[in-house]
PDB file of N, CA and C in Angstrom:
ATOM      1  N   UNK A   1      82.586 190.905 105.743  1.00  0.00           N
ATOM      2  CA  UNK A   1      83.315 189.666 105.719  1.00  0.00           C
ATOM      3  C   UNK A   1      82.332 188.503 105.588  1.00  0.00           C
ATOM      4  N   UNK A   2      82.553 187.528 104.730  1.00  0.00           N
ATOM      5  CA  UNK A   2      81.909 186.739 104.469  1.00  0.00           C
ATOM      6  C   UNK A   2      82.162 185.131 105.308  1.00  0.00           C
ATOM      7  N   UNK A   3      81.248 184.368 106.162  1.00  0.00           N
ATOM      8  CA  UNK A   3      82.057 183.302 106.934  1.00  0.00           C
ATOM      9  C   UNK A   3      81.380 182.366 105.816  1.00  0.00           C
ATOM     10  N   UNK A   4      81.731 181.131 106.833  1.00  0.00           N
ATOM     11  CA  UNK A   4      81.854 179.700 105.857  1.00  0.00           C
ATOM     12  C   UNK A   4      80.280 179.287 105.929  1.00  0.00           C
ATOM     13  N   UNK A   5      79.247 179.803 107.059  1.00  0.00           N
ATOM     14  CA  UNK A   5      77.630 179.734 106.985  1.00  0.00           C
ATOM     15  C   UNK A   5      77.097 180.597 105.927  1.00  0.00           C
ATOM     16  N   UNK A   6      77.861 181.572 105.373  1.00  0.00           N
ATOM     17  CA  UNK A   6      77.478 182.156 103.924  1.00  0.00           C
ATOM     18  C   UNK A   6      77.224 182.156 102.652  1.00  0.00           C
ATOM     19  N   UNK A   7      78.842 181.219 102.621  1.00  0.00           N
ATOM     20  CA  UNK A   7      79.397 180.295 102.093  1.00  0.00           C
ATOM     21  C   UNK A   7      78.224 178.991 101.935  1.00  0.00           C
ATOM     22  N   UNK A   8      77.838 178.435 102.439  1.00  0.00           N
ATOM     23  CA  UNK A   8      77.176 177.808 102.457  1.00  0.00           C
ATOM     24  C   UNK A   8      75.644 177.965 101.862  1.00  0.00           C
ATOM     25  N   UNK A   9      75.234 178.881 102.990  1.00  0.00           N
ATOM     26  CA  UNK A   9      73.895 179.136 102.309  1.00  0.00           C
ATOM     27  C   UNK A   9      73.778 179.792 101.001  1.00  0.00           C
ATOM     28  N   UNK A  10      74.727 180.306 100.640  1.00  0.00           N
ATOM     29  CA  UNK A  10      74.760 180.838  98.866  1.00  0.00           C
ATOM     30  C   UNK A  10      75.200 179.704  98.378  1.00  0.00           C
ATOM     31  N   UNK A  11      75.973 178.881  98.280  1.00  0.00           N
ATOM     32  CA  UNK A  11      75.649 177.346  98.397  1.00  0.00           C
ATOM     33  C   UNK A  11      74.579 176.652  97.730  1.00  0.00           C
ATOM     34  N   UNK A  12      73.467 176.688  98.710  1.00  0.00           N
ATOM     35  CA  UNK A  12      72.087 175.823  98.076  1.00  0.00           C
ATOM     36  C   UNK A  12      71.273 176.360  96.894  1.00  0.00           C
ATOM     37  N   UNK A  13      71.403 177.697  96.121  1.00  0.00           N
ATOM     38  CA  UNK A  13      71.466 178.448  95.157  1.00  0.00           C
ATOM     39  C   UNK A  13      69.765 178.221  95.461  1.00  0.00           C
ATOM     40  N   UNK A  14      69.070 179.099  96.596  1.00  0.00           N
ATOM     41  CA  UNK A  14      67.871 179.393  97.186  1.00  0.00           C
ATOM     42  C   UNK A  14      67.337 180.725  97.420  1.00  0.00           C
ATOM     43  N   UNK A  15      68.224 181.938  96.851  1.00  0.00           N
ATOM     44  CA  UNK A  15      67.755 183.016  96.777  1.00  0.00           C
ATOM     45  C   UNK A  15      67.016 183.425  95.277  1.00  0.00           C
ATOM     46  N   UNK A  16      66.921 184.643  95.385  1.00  0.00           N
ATOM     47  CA  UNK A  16      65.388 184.789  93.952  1.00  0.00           C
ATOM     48  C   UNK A  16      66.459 184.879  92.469  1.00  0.00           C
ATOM     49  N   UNK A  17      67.693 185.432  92.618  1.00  0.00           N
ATOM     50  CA  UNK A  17      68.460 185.104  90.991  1.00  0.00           C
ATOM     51  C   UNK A  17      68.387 183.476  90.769  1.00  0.00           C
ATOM     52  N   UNK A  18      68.061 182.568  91.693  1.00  0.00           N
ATOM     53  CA  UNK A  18      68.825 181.249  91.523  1.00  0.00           C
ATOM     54  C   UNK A  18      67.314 180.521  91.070  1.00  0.00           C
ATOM     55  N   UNK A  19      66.173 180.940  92.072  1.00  0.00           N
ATOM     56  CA  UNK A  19      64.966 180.781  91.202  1.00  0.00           C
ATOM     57  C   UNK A  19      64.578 180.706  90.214  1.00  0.00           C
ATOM     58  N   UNK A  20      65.215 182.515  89.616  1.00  0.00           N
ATOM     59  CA  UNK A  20      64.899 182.425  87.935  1.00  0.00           C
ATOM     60  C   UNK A  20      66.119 181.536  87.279  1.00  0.00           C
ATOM     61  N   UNK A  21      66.865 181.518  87.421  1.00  0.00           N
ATOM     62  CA  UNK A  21      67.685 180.779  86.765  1.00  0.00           C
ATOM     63  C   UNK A  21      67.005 178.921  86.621  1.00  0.00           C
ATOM     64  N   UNK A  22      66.324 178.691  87.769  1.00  0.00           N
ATOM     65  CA  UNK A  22      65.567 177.344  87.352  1.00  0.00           C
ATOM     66  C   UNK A  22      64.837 177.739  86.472  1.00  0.00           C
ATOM     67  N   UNK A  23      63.918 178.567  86.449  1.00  0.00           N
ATOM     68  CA  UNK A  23      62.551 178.753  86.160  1.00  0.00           C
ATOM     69  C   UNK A  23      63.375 178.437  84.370  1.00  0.00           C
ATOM     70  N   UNK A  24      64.453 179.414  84.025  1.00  0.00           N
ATOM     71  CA  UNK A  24      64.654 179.824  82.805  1.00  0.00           C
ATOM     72  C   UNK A  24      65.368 178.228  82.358  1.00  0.00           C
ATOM     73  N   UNK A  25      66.165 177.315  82.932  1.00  0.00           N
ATOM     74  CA  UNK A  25      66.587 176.253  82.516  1.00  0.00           C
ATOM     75  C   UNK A  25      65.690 175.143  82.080  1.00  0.00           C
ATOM     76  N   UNK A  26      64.260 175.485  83.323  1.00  0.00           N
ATOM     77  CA  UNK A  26      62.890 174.529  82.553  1.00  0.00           C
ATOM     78  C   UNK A  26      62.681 174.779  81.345  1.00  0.00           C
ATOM     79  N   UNK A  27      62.199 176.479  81.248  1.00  0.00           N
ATOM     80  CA  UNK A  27      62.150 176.773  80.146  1.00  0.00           C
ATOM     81  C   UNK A  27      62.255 177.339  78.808  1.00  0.00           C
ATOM     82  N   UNK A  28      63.506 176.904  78.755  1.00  0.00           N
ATOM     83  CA  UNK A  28      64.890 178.086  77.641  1.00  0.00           C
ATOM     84  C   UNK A  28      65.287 176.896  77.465  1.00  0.00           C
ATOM     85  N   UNK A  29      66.029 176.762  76.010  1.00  0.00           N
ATOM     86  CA  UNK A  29      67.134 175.994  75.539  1.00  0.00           C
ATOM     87  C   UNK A  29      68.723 177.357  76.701  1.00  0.00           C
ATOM     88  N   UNK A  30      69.089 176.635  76.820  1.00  0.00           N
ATOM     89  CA  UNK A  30      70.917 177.066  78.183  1.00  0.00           C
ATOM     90  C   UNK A  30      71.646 177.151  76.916  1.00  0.00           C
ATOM     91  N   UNK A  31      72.625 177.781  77.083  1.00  0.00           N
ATOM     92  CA  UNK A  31      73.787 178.442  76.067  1.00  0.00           C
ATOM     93  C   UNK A  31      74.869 178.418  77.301  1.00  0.00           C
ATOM     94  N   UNK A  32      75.877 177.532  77.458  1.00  0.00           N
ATOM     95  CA  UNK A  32      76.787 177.905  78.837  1.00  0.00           C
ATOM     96  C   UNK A  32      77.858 178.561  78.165  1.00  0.00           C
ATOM     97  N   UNK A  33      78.893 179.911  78.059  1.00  0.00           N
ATOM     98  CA  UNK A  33      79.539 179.860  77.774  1.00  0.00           C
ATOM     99  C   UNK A  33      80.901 180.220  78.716  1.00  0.00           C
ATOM    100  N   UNK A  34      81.938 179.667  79.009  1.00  0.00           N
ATOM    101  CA  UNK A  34      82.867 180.056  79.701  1.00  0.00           C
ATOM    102  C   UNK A  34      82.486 179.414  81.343  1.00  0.00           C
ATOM    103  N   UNK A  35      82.117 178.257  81.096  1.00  0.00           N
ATOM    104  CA  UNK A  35      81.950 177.610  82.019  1.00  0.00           C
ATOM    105  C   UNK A  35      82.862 176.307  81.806  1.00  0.00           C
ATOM    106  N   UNK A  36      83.148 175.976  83.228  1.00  0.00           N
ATOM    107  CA  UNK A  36      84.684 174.434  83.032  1.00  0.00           C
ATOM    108  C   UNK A  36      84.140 173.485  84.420  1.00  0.00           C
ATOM    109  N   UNK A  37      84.514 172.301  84.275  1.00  0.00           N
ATOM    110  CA  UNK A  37      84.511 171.284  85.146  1.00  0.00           C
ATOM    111  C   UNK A  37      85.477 171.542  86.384  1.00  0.00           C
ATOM    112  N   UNK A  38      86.899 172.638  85.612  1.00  0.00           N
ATOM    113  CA  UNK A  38      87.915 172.184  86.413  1.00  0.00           C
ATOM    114  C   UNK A  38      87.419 173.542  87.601  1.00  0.00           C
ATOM    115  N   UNK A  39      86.697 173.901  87.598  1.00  0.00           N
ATOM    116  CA  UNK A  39      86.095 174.786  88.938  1.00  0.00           C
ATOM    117  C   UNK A  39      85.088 174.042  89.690  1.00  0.00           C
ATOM    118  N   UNK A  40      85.742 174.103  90.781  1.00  0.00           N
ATOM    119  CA  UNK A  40      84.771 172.931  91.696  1.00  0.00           C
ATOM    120  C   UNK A  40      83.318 173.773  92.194  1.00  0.00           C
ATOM    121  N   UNK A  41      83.103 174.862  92.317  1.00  0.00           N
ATOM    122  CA  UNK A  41      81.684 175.999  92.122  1.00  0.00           C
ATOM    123  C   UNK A  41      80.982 175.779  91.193  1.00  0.00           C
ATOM    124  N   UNK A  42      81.697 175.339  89.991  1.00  0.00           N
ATOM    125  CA  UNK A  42      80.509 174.941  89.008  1.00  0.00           C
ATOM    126  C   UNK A  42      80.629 173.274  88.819  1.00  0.00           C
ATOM    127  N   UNK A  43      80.858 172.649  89.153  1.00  0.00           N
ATOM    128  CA  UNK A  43      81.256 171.214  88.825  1.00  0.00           C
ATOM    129  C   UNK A  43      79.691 171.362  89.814  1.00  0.00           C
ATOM    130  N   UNK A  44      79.827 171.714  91.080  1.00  0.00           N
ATOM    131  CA  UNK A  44      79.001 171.419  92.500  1.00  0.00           C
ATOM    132  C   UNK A  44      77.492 172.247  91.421  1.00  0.00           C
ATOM    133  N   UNK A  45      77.685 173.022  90.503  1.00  0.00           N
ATOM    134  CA  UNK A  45      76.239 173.545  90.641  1.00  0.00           C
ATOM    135  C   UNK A  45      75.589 172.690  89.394  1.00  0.00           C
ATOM    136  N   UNK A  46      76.439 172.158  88.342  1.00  0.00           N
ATOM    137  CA  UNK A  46      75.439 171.681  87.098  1.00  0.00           C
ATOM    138  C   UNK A  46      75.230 170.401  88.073  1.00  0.00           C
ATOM    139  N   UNK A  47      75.971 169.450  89.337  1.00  0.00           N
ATOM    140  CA  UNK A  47      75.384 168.622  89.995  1.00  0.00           C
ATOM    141  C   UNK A  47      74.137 168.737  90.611  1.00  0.00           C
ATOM    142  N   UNK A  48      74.055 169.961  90.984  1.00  0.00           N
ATOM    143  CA  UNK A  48      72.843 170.652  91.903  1.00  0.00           C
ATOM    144  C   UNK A  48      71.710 170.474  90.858  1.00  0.00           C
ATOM    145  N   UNK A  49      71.825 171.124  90.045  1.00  0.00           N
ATOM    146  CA  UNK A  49      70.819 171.403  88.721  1.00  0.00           C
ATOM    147  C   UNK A  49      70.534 169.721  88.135  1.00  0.00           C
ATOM    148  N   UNK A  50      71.104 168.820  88.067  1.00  0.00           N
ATOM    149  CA  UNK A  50      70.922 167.484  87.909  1.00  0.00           C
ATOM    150  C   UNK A  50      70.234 166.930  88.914  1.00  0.00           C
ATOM    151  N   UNK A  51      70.182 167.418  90.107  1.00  0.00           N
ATOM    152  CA  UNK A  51      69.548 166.270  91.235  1.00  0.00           C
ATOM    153  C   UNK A  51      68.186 167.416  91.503  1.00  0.00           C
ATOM    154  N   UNK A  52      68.412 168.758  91.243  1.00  0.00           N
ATOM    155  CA  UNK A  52      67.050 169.516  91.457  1.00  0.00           C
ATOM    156  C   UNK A  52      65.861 168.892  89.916  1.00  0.00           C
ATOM    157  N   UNK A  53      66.432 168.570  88.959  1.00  0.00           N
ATOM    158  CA  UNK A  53      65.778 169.075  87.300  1.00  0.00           C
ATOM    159  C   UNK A  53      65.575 167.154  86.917  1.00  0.00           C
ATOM    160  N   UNK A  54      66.392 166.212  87.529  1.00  0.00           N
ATOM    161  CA  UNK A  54      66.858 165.490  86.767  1.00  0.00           C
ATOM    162  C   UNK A  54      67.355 165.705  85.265  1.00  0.00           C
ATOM    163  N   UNK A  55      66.932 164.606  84.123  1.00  0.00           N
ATOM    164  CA  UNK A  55      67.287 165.067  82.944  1.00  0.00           C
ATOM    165  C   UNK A  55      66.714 166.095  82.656  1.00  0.00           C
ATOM    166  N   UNK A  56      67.229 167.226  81.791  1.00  0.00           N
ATOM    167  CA  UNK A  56      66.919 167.834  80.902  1.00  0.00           C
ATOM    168  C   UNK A  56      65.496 168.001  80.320  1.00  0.00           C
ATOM    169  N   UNK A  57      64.175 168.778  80.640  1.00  0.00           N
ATOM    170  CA  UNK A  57      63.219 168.393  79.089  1.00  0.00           C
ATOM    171  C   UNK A  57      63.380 168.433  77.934  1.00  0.00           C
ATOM    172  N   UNK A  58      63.313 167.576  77.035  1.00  0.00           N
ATOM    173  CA  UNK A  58      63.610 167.463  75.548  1.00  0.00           C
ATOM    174  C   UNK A  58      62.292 168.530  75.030  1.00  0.00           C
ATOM    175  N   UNK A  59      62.604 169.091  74.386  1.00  0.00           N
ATOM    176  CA  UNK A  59      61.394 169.558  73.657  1.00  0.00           C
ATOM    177  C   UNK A  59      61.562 169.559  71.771  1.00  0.00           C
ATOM    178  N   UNK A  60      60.715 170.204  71.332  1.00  0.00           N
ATOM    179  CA  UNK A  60      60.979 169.466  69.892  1.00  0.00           C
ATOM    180  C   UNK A  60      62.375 169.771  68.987  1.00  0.00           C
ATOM    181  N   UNK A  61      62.873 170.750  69.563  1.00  0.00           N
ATOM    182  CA  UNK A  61      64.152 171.007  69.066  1.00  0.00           C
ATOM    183  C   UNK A  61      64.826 170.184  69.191  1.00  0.00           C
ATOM    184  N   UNK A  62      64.948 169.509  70.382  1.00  0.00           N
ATOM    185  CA  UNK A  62      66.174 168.266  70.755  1.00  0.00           C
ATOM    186  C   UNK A  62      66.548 169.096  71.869  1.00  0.00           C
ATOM    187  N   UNK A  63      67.899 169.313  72.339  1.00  0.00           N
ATOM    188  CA  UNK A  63      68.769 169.392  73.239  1.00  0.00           C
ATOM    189  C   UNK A  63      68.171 170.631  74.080  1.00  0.00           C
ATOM    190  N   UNK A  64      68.242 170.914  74.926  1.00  0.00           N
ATOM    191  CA  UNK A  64      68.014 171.763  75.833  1.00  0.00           C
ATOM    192  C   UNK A  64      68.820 172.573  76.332  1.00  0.00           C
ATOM    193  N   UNK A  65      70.330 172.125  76.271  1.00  0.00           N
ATOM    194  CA  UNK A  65      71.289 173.047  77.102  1.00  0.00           C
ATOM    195  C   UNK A  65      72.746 172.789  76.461  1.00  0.00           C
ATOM    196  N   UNK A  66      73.448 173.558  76.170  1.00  0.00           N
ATOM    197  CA  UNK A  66      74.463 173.646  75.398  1.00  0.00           C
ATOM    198  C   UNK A  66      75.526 174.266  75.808  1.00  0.00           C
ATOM    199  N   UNK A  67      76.710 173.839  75.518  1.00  0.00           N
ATOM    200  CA  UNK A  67      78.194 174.449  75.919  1.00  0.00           C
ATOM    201  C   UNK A  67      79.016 174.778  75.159  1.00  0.00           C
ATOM    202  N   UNK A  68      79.906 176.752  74.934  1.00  0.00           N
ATOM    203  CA  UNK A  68      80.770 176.530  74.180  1.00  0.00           C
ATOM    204  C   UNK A  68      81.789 175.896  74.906  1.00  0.00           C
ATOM    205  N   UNK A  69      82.697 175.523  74.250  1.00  0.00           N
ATOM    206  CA  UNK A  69      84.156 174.837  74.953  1.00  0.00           C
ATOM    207  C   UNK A  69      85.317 174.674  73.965  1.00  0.00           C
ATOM    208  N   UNK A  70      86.535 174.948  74.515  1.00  0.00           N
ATOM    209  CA  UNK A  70      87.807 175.071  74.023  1.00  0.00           C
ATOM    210  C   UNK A  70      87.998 173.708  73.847  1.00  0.00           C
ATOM    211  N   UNK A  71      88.192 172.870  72.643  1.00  0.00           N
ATOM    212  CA  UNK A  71      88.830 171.651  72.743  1.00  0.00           C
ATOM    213  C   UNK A  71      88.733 170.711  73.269  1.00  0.00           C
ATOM    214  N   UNK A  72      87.471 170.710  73.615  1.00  0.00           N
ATOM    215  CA  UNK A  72      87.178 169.221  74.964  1.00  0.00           C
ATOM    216  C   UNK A  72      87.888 168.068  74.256  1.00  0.00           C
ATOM    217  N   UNK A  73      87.875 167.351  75.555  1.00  0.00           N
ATOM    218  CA  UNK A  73      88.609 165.749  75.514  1.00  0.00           C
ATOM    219  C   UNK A  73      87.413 165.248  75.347  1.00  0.00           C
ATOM    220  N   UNK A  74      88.009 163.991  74.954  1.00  0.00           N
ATOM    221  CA  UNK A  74      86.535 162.484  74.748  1.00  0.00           C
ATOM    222  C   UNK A  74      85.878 162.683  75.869  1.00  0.00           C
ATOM    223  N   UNK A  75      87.311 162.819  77.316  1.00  0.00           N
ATOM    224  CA  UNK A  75      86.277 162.765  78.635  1.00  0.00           C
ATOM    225  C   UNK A  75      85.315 163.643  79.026  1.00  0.00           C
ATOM    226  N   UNK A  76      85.907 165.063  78.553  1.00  0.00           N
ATOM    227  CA  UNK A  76      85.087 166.079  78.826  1.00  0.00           C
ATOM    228  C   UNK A  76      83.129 165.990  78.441  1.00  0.00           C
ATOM    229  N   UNK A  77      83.558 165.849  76.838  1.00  0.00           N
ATOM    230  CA  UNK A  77      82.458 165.575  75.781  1.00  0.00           C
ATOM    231  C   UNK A  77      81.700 164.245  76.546  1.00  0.00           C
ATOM    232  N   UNK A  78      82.326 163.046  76.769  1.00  0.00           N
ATOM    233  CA  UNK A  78      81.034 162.019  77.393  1.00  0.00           C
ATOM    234  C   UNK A  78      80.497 163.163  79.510  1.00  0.00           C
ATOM    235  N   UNK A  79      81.192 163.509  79.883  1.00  0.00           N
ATOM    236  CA  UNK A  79      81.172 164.019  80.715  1.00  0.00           C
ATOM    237  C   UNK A  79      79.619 165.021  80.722  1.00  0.00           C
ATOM    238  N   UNK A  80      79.776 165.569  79.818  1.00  0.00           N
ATOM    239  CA  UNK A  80      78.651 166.623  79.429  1.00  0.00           C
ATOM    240  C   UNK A  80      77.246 166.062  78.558  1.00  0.00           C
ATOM    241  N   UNK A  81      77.986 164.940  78.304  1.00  0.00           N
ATOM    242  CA  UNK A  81      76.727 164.339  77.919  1.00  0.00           C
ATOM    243  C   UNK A  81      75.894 163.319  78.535  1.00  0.00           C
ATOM    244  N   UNK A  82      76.895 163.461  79.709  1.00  0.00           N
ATOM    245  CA  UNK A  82      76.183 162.295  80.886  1.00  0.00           C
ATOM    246  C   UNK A  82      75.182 163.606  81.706  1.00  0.00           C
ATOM    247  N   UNK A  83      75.235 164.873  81.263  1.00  0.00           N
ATOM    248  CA  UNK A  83      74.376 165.409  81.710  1.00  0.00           C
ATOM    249  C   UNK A  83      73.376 166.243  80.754  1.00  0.00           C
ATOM    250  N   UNK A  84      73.215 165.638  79.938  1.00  0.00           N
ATOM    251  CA  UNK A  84      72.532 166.485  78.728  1.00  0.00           C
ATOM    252  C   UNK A  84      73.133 167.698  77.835  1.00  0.00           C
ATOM    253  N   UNK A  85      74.190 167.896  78.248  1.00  0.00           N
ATOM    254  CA  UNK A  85      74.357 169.179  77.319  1.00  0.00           C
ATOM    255  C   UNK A  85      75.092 169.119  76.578  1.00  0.00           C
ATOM    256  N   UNK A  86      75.118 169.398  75.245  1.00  0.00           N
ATOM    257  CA  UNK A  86      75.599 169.589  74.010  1.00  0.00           C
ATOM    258  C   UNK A  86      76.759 169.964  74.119  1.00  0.00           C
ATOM    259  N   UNK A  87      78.034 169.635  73.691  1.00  0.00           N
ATOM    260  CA  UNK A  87      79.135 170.237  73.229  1.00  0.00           C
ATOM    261  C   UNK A  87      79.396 171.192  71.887  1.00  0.00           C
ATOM    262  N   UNK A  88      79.553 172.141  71.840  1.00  0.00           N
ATOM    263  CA  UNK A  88      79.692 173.112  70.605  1.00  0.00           C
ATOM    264  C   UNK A  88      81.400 173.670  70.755  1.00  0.00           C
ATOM    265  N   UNK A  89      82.227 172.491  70.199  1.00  0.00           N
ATOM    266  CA  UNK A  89      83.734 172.685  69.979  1.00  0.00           C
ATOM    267  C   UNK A  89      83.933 173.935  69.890  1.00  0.00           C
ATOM    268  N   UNK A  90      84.661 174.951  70.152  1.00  0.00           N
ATOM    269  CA  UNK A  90      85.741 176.107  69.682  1.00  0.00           C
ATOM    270  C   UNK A  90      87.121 175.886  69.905  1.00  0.00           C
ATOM    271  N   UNK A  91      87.529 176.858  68.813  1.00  0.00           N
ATOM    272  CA  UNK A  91      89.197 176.642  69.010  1.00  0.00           C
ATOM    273  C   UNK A  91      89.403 177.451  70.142  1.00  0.00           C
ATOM    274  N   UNK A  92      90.260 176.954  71.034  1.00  0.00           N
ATOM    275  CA  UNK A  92      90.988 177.388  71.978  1.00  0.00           C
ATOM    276  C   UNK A  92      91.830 178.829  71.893  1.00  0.00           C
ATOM    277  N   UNK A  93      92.883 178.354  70.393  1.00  0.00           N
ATOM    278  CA  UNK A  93      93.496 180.024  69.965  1.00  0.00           C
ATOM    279  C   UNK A  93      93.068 180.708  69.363  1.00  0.00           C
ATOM    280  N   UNK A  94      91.166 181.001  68.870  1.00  0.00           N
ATOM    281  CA  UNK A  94      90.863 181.797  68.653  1.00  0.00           C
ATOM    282  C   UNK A  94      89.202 181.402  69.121  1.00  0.00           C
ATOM    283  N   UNK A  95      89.030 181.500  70.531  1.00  0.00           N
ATOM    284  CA  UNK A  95      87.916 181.376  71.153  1.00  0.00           C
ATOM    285  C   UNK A  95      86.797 182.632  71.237  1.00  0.00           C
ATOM    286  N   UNK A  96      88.100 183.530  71.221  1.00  0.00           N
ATOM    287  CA  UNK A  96      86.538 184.771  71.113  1.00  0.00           C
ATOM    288  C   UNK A  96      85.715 184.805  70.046  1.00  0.00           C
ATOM    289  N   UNK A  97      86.057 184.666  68.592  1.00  0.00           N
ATOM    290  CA  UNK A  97      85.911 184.997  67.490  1.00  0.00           C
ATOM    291  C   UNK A  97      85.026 183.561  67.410  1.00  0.00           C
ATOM    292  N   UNK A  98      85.439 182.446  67.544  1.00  0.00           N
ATOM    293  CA  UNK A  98      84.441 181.147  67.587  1.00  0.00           C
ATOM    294  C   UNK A  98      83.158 181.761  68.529  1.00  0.00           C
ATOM    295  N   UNK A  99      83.251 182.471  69.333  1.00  0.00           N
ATOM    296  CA  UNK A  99      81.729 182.381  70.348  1.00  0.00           C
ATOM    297  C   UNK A  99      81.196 183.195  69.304  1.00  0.00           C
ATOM    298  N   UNK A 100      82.364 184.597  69.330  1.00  0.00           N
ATOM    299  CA  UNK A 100      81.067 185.595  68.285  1.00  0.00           C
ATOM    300  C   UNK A 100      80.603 185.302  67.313  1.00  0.00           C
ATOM    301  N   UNK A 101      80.938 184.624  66.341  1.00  0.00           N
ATOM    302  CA  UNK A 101      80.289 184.066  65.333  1.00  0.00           C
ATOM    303  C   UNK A 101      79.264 182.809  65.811  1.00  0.00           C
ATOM    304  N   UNK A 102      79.498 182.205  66.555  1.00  0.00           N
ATOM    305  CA  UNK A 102      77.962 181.168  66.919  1.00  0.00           C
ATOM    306  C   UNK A 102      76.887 181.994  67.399  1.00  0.00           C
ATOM    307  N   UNK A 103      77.627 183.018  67.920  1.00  0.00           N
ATOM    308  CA  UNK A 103      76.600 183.922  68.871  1.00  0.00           C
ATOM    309  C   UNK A 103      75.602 184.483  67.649  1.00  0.00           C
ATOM    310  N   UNK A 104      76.262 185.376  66.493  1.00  0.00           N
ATOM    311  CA  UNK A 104      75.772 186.158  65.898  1.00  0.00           C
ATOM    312  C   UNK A 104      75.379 185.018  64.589  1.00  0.00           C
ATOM    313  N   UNK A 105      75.597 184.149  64.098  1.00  0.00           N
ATOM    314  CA  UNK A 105      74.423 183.034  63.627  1.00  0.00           C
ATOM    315  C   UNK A 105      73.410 183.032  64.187  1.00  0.00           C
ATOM    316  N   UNK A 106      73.458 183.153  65.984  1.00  0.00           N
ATOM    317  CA  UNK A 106      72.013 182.493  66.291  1.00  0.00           C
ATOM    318  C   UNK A 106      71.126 184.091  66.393  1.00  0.00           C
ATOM    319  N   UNK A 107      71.318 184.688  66.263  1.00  0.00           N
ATOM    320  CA  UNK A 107      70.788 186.434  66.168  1.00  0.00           C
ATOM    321  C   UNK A 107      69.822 186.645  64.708  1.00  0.00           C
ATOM    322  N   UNK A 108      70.845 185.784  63.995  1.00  0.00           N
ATOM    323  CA  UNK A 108      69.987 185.715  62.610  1.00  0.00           C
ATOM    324  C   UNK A 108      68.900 184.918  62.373  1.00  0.00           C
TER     325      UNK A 108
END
């Protein structure tokens, strides 16, 4: 059983997966896919990752971290770009087939 001090301390994302996951956001261009605002677990962690990272490093590519997403709103899109990351539109009624094909472009 898991209590709410568990809850918590998995929380501060301070164990060794959450490490590499910095380590790899310093230094990897991020691909988010199937990630949403409207989950307050991840709303709380790209905040976390903003106040641990500040901005983003630019490196010569440009953007650093990127999102697929179903249809964002204006709000969504300035939303994500108030934190660096790229919006990469997909259609909503055919979202799988939009990832696999960005996916398998970037393979090539």
């Amino acid at each position: 059983m898991l209590t709410e001090s568990d809850y918590d301390r998995r929380m501060m994302f301070e164990d060794a997966l959450d490490l590499k996951m910095r380590s790899d956001v310093l230094g990897k261009v991020i691909l988010f896919i199937g990630y949403s605002f409207n989950d307050a677990n991840v709303a709380y962690l790209f905040r976390r990752l903003n106040d641990v990272f500040g901005k983003l490093p630019q490196s010569f590519v440009g953007k650093r971290a990127y999102i697929a997403y179903s249809n964002p709103s204006d709000f969504e899109r300035r939303l994500f770009h108030a934190r660096d990351i790229e919006v990469i539109s997909v259609d909503g009624n055919q979202r799988e087939e939009d990832i696999a094909g960005l996916l398998e472009g970037m393979a090539s």
